[in-house]
PDB file of N, CA and C in Angstrom:
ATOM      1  N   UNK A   1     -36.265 -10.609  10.306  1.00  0.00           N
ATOM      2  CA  UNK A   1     -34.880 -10.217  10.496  1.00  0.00           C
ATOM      3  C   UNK A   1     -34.014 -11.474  10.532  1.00  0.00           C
ATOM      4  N   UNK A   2     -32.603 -11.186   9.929  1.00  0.00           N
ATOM      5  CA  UNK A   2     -32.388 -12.680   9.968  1.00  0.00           C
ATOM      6  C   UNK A   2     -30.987 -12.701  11.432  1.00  0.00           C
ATOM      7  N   UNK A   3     -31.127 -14.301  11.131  1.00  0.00           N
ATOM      8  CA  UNK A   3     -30.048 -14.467  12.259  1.00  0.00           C
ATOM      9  C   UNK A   3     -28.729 -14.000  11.846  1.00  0.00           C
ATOM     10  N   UNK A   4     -27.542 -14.062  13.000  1.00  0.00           N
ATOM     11  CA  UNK A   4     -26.325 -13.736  12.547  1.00  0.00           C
ATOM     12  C   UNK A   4     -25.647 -14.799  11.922  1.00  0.00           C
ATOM     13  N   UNK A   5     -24.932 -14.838  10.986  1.00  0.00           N
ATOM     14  CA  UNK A   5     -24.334 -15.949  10.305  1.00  0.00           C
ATOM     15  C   UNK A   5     -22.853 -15.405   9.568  1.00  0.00           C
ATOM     16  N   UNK A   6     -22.073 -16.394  11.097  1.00  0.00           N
ATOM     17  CA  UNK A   6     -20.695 -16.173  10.981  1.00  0.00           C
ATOM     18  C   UNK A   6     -20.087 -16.885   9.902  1.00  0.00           C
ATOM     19  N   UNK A   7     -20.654 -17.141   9.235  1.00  0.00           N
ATOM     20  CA  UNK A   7     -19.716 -17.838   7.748  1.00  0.00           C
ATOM     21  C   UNK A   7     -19.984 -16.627   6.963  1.00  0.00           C
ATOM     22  N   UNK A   8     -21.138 -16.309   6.641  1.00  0.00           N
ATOM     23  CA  UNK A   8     -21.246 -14.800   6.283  1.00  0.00           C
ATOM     24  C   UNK A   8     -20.705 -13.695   6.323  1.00  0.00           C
ATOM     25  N   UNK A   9     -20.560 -13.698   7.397  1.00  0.00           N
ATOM     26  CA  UNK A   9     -19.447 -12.456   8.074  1.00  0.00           C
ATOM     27  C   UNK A   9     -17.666 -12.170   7.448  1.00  0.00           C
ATOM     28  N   UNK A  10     -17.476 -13.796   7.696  1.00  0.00           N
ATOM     29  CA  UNK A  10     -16.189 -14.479   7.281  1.00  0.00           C
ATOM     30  C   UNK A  10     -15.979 -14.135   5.754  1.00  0.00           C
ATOM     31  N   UNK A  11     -16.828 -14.575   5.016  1.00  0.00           N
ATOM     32  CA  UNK A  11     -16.986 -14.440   3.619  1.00  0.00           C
ATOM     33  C   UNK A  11     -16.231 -12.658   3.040  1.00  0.00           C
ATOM     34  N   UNK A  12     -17.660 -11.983   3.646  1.00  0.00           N
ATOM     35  CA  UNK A  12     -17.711 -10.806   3.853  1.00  0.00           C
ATOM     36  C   UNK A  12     -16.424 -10.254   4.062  1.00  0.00           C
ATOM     37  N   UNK A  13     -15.366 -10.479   5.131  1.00  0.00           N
ATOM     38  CA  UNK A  13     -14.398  -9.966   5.477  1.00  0.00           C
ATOM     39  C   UNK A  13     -13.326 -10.275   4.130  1.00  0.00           C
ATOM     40  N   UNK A  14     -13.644 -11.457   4.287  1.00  0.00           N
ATOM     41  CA  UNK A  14     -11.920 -11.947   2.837  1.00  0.00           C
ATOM     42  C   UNK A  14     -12.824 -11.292   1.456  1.00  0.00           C
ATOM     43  N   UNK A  15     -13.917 -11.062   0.998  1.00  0.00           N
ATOM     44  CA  UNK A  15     -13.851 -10.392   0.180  1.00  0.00           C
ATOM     45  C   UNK A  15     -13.185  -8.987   0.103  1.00  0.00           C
ATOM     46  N   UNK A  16     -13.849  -8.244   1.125  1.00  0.00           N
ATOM     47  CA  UNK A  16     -13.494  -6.894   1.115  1.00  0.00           C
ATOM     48  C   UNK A  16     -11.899  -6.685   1.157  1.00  0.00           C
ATOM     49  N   UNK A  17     -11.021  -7.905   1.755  1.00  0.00           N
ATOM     50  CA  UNK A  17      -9.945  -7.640   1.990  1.00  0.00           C
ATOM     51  C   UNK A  17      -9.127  -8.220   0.478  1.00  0.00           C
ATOM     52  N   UNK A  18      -9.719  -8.685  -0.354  1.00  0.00           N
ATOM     53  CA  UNK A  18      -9.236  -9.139  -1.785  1.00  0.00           C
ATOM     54  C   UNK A  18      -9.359  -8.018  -2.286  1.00  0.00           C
ATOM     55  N   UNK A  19     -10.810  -7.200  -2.569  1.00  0.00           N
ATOM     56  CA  UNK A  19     -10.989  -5.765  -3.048  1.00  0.00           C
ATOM     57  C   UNK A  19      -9.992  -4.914  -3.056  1.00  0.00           C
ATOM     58  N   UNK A  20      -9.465  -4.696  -1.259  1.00  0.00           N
ATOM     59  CA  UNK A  20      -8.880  -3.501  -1.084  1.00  0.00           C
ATOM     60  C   UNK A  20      -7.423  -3.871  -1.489  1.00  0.00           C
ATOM     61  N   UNK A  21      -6.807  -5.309  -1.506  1.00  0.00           N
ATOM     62  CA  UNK A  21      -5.945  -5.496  -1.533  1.00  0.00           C
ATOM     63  C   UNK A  21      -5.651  -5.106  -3.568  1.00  0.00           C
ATOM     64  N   UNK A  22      -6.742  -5.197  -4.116  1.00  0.00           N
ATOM     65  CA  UNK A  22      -6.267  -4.673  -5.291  1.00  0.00           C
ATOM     66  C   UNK A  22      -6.403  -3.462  -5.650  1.00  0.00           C
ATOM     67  N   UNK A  23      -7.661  -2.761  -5.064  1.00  0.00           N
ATOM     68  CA  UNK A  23      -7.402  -1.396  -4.679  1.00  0.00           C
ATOM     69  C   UNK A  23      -6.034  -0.481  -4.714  1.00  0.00           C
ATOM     70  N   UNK A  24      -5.094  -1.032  -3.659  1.00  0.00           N
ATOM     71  CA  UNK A  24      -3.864  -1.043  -3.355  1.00  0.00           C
ATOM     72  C   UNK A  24      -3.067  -1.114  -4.446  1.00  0.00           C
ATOM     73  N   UNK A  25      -2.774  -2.348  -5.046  1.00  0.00           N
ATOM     74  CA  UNK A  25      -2.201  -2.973  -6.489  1.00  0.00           C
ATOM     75  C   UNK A  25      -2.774  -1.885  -7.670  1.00  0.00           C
ATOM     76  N   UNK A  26      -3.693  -1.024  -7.512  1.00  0.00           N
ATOM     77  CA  UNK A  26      -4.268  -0.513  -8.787  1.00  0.00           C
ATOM     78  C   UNK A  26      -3.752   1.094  -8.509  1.00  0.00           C
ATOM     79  N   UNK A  27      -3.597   1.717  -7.630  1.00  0.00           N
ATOM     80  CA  UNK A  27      -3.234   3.029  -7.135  1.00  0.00           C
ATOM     81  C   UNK A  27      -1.841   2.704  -7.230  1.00  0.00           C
ATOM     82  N   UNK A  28      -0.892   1.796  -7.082  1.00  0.00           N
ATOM     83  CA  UNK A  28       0.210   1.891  -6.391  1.00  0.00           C
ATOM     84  C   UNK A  28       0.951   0.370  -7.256  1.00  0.00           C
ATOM     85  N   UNK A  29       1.023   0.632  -8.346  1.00  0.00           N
ATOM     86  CA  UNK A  29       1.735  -0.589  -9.605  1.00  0.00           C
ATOM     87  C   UNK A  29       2.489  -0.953  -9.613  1.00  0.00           C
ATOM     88  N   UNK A  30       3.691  -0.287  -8.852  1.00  0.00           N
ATOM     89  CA  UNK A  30       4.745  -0.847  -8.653  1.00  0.00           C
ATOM     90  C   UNK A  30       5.447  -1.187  -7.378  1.00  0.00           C
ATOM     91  N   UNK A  31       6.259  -1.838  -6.459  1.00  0.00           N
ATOM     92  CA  UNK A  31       6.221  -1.509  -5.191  1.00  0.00           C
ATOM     93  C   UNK A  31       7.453  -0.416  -5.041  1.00  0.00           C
ATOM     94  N   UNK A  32       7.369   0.272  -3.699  1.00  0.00           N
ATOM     95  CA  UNK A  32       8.317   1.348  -3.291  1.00  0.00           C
ATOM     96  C   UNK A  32       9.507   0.819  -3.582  1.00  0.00           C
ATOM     97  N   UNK A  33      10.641   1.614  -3.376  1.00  0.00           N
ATOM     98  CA  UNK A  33      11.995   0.963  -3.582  1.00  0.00           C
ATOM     99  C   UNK A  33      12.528   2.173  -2.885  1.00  0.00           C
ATOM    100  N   UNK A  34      13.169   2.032  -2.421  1.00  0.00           N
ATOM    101  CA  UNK A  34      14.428   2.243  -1.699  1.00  0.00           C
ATOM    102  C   UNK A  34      15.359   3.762  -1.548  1.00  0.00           C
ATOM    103  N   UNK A  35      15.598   4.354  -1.094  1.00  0.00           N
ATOM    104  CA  UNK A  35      15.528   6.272  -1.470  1.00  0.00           C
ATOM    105  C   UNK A  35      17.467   5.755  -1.237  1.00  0.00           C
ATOM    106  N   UNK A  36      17.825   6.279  -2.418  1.00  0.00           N
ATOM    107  CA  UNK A  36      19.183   6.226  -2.673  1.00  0.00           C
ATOM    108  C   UNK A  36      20.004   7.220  -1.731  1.00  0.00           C
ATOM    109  N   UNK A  37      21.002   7.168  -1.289  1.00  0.00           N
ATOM    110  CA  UNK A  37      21.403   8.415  -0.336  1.00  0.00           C
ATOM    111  C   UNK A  37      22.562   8.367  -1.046  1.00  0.00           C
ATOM    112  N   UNK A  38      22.682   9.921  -1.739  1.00  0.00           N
ATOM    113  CA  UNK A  38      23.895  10.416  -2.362  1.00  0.00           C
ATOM    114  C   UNK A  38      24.711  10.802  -1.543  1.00  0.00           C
ATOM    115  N   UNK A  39      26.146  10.952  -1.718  1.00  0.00           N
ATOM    116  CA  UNK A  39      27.239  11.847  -1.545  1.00  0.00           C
ATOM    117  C   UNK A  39      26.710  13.367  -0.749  1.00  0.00           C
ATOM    118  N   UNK A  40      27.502  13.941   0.221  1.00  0.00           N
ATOM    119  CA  UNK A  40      26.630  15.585   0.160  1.00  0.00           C
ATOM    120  C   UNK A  40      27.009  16.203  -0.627  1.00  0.00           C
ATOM    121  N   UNK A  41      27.938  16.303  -1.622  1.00  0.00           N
ATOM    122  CA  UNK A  41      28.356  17.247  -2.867  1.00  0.00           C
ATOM    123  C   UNK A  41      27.440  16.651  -3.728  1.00  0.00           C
ATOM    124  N   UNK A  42      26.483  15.644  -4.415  1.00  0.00           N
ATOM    125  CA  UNK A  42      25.290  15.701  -5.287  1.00  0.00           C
ATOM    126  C   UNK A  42      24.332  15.644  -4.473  1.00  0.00           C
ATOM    127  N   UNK A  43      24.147  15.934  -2.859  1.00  0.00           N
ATOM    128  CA  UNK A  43      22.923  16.493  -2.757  1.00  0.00           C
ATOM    129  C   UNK A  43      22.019  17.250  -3.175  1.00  0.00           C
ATOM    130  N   UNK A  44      20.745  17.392  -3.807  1.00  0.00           N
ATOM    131  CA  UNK A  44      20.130  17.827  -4.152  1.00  0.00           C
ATOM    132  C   UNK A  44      19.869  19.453  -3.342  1.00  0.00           C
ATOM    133  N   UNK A  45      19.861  19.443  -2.328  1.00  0.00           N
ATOM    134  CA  UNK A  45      19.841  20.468  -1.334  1.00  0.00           C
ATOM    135  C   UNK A  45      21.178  21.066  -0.280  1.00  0.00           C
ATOM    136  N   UNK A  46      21.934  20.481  -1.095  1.00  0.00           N
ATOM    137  CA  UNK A  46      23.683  21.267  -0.483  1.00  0.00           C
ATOM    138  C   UNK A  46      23.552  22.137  -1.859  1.00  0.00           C
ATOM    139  N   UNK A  47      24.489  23.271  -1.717  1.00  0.00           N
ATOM    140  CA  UNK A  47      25.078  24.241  -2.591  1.00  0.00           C
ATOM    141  C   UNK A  47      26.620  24.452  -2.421  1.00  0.00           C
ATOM    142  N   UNK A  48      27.432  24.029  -3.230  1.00  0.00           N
ATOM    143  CA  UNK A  48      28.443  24.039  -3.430  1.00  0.00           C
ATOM    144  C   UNK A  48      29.113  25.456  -2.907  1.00  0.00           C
ATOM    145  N   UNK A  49      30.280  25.891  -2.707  1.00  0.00           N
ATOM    146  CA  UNK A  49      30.591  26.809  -2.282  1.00  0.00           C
ATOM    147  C   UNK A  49      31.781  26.680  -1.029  1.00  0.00           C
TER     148      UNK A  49
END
């Protein structure tokens, strides 16, 4: 059985966190932006009247 070996571990961690970090980048291509807030007469969910 082997010993624990914290450089290993270390390694281990920044890989997985490069992975997921493109993971991320590969689901999700562009970044979010910003939700525009219209007028309430072109609200999407007002009805004129």
């Amino acid at each position: 059985m082997r010993g624990h070996d914290a450089a290993l571990d270390q390694a281990i961690r920044e890989v997985a966190a490069v992975l997921g970090d493109a993971l991320v980048r590969m689901i999700f291509p562009t970044p979010p932006t910003e939700q525009v807030d219209f007028p309430e007469t072109e609200s999407p969910h007002v009805t004129a009247g």
